[in-house]
C-alpha atoms as a PDB file:
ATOM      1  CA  UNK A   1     131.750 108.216  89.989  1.00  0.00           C
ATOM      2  CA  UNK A   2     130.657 104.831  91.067  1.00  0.00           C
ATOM      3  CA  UNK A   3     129.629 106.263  95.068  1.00  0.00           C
ATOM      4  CA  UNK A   4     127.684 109.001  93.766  1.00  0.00           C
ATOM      5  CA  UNK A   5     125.747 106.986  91.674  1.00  0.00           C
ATOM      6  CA  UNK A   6     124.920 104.742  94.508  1.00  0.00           C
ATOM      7  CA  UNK A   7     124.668 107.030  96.858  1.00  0.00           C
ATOM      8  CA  UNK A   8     122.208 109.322  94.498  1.00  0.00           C
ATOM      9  CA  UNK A   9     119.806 106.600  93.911  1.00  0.00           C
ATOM     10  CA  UNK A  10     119.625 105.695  98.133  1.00  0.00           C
ATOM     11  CA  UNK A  11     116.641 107.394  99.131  1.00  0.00           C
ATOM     12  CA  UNK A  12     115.031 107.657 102.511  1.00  0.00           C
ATOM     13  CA  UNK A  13     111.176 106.412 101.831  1.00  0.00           C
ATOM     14  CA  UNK A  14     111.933 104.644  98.595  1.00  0.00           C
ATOM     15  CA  UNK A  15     112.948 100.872  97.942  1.00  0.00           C
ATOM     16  CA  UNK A  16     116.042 100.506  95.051  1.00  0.00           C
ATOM     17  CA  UNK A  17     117.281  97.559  94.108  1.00  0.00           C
ATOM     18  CA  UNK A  18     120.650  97.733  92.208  1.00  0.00           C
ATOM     19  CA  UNK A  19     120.376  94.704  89.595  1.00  0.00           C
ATOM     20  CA  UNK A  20     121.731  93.339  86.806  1.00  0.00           C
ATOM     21  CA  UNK A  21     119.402  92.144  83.728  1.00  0.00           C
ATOM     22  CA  UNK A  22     120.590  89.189  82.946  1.00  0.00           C
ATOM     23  CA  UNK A  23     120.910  87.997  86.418  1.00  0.00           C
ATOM     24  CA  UNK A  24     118.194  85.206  87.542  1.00  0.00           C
ATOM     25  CA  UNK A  25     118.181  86.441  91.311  1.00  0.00           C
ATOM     26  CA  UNK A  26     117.734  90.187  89.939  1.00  0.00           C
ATOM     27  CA  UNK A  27     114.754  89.238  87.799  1.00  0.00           C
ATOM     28  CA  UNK A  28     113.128  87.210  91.069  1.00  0.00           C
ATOM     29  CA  UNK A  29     113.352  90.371  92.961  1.00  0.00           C
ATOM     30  CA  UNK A  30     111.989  92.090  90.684  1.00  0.00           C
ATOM     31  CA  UNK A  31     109.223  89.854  90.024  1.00  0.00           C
ATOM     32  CA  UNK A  32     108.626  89.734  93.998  1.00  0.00           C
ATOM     33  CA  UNK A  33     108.475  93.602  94.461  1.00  0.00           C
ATOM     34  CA  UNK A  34     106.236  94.122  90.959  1.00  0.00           C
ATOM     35  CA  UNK A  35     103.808  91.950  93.445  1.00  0.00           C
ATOM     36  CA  UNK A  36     103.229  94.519  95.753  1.00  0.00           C
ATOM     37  CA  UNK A  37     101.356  97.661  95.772  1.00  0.00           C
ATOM     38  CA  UNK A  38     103.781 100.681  96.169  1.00  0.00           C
ATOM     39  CA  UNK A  39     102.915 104.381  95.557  1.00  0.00           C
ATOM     40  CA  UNK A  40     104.448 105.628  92.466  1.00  0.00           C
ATOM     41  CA  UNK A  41     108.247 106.646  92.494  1.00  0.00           C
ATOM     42  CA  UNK A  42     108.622 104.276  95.908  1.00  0.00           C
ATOM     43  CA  UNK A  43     110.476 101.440  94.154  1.00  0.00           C
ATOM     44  CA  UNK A  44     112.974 101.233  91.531  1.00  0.00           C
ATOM     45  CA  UNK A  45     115.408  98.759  89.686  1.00  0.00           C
ATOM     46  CA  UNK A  46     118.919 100.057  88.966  1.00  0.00           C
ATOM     47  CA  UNK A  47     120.695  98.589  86.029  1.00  0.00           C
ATOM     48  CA  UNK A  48     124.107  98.532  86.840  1.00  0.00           C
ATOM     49  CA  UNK A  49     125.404  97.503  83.492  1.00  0.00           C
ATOM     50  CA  UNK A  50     124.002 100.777  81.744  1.00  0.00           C
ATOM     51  CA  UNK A  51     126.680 103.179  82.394  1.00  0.00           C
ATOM     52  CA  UNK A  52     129.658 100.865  81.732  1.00  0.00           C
ATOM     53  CA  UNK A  53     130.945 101.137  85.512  1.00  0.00           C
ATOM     54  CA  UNK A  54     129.746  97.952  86.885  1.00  0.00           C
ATOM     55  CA  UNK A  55     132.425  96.361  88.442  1.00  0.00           C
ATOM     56  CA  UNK A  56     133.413 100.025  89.824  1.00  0.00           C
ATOM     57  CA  UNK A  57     129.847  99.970  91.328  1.00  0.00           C
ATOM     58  CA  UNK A  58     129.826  96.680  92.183  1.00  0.00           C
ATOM     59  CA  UNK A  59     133.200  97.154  94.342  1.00  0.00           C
ATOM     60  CA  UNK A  60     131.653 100.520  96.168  1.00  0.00           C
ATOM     61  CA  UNK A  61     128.259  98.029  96.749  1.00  0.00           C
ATOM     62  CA  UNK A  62     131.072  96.024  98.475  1.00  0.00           C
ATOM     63  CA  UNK A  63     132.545  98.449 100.813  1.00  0.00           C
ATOM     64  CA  UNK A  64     128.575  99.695 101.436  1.00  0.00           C
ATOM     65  CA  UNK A  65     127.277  96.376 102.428  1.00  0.00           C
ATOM     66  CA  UNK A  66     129.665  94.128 102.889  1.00  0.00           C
ATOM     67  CA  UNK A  67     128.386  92.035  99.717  1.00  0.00           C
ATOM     68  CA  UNK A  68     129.485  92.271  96.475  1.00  0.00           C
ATOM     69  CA  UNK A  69     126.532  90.535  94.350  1.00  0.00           C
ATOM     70  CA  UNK A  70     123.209  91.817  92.829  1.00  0.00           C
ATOM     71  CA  UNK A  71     120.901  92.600  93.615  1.00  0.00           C
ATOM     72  CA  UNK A  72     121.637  94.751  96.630  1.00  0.00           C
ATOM     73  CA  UNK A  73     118.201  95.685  98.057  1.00  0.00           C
ATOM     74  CA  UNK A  74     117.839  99.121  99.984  1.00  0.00           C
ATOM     75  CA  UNK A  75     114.997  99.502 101.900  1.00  0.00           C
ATOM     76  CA  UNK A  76     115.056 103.074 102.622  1.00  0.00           C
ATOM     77  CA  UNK A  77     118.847 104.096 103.551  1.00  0.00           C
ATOM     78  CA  UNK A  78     119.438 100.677 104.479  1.00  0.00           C
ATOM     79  CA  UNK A  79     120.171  97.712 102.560  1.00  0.00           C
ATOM     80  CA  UNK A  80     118.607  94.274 103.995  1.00  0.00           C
ATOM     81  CA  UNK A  81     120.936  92.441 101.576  1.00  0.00           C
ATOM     82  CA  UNK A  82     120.098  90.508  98.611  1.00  0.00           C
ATOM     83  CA  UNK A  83     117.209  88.048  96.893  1.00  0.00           C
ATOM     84  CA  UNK A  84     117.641  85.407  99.401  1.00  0.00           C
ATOM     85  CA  UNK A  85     117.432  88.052 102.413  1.00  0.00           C
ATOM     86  CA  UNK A  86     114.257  89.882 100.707  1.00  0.00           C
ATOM     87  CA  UNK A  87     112.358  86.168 100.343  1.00  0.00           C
ATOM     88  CA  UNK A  88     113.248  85.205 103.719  1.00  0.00           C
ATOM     89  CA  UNK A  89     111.986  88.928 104.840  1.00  0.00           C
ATOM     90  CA  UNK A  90     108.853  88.475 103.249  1.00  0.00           C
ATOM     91  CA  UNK A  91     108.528  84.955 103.907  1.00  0.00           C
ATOM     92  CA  UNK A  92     108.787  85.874 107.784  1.00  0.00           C
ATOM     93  CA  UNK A  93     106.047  88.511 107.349  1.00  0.00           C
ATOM     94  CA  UNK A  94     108.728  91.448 107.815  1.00  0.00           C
ATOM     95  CA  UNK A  95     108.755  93.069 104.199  1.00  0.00           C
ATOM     96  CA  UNK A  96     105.573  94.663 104.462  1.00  0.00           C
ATOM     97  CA  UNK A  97     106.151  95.796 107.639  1.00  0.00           C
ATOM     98  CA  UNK A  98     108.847  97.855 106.612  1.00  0.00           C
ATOM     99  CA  UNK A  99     107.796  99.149 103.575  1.00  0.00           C
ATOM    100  CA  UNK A 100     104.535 100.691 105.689  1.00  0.00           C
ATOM    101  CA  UNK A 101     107.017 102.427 108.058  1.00  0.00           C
ATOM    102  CA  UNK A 102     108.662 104.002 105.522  1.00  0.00           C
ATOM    103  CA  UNK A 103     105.657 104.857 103.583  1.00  0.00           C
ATOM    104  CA  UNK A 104     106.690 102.808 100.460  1.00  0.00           C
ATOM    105  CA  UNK A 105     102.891 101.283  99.966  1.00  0.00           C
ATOM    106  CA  UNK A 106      99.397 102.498  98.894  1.00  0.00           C
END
């Protein structure tokens, strides 16, 4: 159950960040990407604690990416790792790059 819920919410063209609420680097990911200007349906915040599977979902995040932790940021089909990855991504320039090539912005 856990890999098709991953694996439903991966979408080519769309950014999804698998979170946790009450986690401090989920909420300054999410604060980051509220920033920017995506078209509508081209980002979205999964709450892994919703369904009651989280440590299920956290283990299949694990054999996906190699990292166990939230947030796991996908950027398209592929996941550029976590908050520290996504600041140093958009610290370098590189974020919005990437989210024009896969059409994530207005």
């Amino acid at each position: 159950m856990a890999q098709a819920f991953v694996n439903s919410n991966i979408q080519s063209g769309k950014v999804v960040v698998f979170i946790k609420p009450t986690c401090p680097y989920s909420r300054g990911t999410q604060e980051l990407l509220s920033q920017l200007p995506f078209k509508q349906g081209r980002s979205e915040f999964v709450n892994i604690t919703a369904n009651g599977d989280t440590n299920e979902i956290q283990d299949y995040l694990q054999q996906l990416t190699g990292a166990r932790p939230v947030p796991r940021v996908f950027i398209g089909k592929e996941c550029i790792g976590g908050s520290t990855d996504l600041v140093n991504m958009h610290e370098r320039g590189e974020l919005l790059t990437r989210l024009k090539q896969i059409g994530a912005l207005q």
